[in-house]
PDB file of N, CA and C in Angstrom:
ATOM      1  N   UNK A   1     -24.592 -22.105   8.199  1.00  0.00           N
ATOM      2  CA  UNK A   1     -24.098 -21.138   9.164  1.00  0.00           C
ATOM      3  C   UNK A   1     -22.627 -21.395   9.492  1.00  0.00           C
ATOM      4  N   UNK A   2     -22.472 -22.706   9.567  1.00  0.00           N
ATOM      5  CA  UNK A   2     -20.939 -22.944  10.429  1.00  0.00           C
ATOM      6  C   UNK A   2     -19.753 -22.518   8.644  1.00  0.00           C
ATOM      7  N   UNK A   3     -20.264 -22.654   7.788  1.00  0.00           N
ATOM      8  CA  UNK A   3     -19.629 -22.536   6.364  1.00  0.00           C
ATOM      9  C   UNK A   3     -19.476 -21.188   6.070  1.00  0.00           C
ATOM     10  N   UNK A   4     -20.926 -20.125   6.903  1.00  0.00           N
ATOM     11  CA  UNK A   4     -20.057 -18.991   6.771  1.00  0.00           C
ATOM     12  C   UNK A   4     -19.280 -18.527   7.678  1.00  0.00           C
ATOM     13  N   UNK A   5     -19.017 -18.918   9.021  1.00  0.00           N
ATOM     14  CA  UNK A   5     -18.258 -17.967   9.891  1.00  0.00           C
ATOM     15  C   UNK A   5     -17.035 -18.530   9.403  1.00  0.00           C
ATOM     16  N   UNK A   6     -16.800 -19.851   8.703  1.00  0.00           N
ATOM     17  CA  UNK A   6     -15.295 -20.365   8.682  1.00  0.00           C
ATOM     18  C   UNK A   6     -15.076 -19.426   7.311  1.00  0.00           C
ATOM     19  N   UNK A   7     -15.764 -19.285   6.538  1.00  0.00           N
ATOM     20  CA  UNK A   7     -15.465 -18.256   5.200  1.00  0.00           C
ATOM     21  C   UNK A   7     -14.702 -16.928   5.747  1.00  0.00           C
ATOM     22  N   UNK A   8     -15.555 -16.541   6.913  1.00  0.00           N
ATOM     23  CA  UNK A   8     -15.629 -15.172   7.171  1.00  0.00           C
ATOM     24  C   UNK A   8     -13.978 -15.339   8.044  1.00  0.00           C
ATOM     25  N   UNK A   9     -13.988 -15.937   9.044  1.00  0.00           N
ATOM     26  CA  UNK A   9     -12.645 -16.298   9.820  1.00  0.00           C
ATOM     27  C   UNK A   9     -11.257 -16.503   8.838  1.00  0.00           C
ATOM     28  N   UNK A  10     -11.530 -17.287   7.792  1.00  0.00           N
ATOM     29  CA  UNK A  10     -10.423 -17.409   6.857  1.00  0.00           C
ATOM     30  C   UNK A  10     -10.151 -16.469   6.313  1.00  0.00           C
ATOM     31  N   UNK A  11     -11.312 -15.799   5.671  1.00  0.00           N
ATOM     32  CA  UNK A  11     -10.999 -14.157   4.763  1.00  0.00           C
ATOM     33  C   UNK A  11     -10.413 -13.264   5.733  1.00  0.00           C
ATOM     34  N   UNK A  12     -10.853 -13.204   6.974  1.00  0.00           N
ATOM     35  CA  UNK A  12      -9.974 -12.802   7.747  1.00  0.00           C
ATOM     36  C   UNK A  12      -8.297 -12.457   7.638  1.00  0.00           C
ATOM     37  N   UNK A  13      -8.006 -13.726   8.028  1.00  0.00           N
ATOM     38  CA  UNK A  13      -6.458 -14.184   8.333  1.00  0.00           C
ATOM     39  C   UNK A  13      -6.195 -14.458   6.776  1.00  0.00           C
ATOM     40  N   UNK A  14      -6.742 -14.672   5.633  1.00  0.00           N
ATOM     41  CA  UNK A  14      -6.099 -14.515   4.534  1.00  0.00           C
ATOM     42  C   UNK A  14      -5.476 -12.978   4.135  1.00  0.00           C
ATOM     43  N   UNK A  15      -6.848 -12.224   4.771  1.00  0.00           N
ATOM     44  CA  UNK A  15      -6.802 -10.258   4.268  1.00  0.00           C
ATOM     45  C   UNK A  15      -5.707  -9.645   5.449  1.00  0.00           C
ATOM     46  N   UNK A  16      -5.591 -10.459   6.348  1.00  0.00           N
ATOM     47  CA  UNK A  16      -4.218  -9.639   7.372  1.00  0.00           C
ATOM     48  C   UNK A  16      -2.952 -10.762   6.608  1.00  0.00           C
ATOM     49  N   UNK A  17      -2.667 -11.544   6.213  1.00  0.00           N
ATOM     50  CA  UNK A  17      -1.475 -12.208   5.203  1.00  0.00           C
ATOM     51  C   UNK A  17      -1.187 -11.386   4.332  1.00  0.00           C
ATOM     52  N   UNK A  18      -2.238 -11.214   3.423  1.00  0.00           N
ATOM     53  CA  UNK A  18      -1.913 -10.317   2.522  1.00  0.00           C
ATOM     54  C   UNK A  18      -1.340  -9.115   2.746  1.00  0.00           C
ATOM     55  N   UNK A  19      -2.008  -8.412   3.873  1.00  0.00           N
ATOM     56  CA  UNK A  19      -1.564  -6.758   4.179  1.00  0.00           C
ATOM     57  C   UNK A  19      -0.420  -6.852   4.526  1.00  0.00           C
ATOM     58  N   UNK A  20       0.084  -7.872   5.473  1.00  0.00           N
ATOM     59  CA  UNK A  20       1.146  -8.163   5.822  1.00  0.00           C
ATOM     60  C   UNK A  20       2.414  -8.268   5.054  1.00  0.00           C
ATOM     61  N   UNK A  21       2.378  -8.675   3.835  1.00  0.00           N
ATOM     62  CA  UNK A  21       2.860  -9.179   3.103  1.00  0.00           C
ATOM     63  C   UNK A  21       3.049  -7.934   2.352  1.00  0.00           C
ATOM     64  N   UNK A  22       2.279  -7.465   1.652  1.00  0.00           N
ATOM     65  CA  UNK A  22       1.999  -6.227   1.033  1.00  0.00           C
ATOM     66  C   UNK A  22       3.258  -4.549   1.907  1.00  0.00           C
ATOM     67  N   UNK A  23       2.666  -4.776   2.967  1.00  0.00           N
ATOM     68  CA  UNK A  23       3.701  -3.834   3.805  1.00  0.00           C
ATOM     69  C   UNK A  23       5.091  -4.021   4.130  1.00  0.00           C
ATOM     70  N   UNK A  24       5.632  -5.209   4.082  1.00  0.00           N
ATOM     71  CA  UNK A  24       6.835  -6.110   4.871  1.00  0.00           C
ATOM     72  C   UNK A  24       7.002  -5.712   3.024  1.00  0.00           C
ATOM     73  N   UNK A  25       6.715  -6.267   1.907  1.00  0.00           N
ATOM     74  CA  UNK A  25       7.818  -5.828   0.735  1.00  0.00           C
ATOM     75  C   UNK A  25       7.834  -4.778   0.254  1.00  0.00           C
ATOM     76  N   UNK A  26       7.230  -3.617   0.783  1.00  0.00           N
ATOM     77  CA  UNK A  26       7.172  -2.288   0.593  1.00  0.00           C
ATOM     78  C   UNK A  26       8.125  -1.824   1.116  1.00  0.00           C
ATOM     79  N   UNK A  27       8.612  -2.049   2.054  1.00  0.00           N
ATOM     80  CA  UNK A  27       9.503  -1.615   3.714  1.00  0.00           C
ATOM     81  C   UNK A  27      10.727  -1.801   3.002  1.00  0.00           C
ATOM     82  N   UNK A  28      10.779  -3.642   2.393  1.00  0.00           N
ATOM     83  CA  UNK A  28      12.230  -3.521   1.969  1.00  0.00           C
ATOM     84  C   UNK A  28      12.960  -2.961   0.494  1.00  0.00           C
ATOM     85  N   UNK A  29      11.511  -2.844  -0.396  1.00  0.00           N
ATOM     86  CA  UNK A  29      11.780  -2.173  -1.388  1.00  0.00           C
ATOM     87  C   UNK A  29      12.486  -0.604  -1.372  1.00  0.00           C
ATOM     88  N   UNK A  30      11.583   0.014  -0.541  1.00  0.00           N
ATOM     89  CA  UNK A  30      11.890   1.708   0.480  1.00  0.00           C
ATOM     90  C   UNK A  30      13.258   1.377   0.823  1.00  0.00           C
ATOM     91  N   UNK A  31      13.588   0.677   1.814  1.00  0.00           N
ATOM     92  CA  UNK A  31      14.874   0.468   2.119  1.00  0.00           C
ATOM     93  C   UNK A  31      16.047   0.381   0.996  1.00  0.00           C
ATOM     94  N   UNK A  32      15.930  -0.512   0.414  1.00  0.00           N
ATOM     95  CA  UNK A  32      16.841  -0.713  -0.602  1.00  0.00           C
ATOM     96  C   UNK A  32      17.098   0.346  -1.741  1.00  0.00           C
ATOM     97  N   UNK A  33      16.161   0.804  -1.785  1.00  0.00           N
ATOM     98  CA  UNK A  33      15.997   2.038  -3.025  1.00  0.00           C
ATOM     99  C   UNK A  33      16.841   3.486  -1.903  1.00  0.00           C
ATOM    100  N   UNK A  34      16.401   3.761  -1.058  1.00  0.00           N
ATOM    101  CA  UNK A  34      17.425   4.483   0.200  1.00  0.00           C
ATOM    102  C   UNK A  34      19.203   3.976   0.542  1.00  0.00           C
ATOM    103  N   UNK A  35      18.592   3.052   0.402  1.00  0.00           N
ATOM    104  CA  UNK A  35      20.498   2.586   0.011  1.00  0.00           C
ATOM    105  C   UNK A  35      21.153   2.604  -0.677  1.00  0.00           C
ATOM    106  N   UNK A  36      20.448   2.566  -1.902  1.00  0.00           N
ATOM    107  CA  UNK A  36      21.231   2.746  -2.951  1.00  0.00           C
ATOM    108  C   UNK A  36      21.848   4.093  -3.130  1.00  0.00           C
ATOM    109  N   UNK A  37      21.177   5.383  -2.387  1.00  0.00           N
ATOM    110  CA  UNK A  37      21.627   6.455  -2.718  1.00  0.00           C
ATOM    111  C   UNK A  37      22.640   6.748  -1.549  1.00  0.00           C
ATOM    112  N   UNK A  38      21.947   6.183  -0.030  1.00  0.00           N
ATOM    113  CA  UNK A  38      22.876   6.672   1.463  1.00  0.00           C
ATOM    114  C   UNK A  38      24.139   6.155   1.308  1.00  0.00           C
ATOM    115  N   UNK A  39      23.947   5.052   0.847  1.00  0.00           N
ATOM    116  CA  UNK A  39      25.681   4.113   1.104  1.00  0.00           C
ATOM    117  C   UNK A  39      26.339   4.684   0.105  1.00  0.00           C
ATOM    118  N   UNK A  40      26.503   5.499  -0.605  1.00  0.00           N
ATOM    119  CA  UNK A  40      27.718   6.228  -1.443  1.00  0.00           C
ATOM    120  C   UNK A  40      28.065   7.102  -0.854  1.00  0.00           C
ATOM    121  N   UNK A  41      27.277   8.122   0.075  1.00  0.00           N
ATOM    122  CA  UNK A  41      27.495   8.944   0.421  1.00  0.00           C
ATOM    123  C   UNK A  41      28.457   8.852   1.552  1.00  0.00           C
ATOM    124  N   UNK A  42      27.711   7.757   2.080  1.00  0.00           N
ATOM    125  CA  UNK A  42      28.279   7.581   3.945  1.00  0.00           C
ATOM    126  C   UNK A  42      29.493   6.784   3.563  1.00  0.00           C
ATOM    127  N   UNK A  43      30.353   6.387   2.394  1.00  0.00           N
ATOM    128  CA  UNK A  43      31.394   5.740   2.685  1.00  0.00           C
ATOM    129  C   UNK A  43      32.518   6.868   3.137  1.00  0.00           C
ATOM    130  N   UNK A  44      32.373   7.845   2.894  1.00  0.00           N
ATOM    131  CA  UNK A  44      32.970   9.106   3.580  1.00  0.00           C
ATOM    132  C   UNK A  44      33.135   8.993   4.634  1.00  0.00           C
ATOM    133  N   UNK A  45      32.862   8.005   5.679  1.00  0.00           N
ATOM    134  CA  UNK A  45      32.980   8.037   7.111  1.00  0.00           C
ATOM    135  C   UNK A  45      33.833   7.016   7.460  1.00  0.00           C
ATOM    136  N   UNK A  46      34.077   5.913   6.588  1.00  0.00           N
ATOM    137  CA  UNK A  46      34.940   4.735   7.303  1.00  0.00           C
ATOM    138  C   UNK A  46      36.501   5.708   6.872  1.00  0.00           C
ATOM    139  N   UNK A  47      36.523   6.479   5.897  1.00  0.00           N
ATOM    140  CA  UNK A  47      38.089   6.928   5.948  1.00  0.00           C
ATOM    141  C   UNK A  47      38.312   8.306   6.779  1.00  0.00           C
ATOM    142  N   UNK A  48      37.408   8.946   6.967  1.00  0.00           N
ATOM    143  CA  UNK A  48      37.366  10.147   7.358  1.00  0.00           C
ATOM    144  C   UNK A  48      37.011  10.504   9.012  1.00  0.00           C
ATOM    145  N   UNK A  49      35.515   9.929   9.726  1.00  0.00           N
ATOM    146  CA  UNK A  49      35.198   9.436  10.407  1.00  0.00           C
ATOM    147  C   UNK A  49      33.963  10.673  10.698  1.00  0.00           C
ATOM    148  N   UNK A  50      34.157  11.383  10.138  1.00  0.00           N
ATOM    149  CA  UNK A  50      32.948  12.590   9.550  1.00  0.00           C
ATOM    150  C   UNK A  50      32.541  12.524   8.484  1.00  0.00           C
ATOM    151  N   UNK A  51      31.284  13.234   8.320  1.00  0.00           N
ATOM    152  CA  UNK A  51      31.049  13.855   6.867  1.00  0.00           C
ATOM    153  C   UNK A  51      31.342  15.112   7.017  1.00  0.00           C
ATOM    154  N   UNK A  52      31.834  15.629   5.664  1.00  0.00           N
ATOM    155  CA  UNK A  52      31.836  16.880   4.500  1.00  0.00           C
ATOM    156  C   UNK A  52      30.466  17.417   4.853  1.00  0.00           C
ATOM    157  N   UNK A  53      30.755  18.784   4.769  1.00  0.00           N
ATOM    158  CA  UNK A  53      29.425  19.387   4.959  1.00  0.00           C
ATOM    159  C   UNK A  53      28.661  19.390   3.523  1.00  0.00           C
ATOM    160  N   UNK A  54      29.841  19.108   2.445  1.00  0.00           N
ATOM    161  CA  UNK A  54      29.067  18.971   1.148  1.00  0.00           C
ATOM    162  C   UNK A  54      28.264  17.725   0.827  1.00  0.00           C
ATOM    163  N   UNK A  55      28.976  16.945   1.491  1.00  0.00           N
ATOM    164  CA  UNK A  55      27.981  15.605   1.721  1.00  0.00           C
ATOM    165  C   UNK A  55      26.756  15.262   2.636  1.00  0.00           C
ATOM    166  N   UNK A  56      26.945  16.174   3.333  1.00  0.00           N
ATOM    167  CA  UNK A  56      25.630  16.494   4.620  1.00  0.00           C
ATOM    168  C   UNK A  56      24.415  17.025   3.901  1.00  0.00           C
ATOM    169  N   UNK A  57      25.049  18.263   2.874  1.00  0.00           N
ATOM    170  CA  UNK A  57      24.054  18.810   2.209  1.00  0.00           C
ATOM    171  C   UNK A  57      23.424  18.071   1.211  1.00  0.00           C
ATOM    172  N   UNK A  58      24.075  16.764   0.751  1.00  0.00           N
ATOM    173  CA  UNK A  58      23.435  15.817  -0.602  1.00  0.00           C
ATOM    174  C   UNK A  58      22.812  14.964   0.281  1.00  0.00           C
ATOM    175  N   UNK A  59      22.866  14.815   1.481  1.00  0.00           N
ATOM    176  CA  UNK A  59      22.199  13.494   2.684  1.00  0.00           C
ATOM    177  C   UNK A  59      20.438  14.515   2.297  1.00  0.00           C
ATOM    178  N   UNK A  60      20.911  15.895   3.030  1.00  0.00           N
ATOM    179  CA  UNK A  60      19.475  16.849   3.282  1.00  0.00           C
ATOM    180  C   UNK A  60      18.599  16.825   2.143  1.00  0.00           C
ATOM    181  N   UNK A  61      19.323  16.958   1.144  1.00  0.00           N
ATOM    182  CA  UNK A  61      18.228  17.504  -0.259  1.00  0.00           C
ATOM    183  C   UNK A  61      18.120  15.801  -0.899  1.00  0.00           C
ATOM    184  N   UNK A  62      18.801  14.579  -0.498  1.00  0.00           N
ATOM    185  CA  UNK A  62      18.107  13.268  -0.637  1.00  0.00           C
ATOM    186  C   UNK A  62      16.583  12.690   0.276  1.00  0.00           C
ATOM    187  N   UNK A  63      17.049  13.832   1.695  1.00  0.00           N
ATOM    188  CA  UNK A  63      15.895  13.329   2.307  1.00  0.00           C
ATOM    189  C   UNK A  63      15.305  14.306   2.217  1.00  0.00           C
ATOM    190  N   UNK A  64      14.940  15.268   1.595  1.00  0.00           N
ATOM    191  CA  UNK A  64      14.033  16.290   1.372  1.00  0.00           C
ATOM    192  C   UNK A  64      13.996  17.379   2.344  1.00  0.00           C
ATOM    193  N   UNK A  65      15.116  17.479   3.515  1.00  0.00           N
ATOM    194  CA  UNK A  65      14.682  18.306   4.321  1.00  0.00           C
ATOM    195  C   UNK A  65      15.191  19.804   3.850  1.00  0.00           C
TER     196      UNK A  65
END
């Protein structure tokens, strides 16, 4: 009995590690793959201090709206 609740308690906290883990390098994969496309766009702003509406429109149809 005591061999399974410690099975069951460990599979536990092993199966929230994992998810954890699983979500946290998803997040930064998403991220990074989003950067790669935003940060070309947005360097338009350190010289300018706006965006181009032509660049607004490549932000929209990157994020699908």
């Amino acid at each position: 009995m005591v061999t399974l609740v410690g099975m069951v308690i460990i599979g536990t906290i092993v199966s929230g590690s994992i998810t954890s883990g699983v979500v946290r390098n998803s997040a930064i994969s998403s991220a990074v793959y989003m950067e790669s496309f935003i940060a070309p766009l947005s360097q338009e702003l350190a010289v300018a201090g706006s965006l181009s509406p032509q660049t607004i429109g490549r932000m929209d149809a990157i994020l699908g709206r």
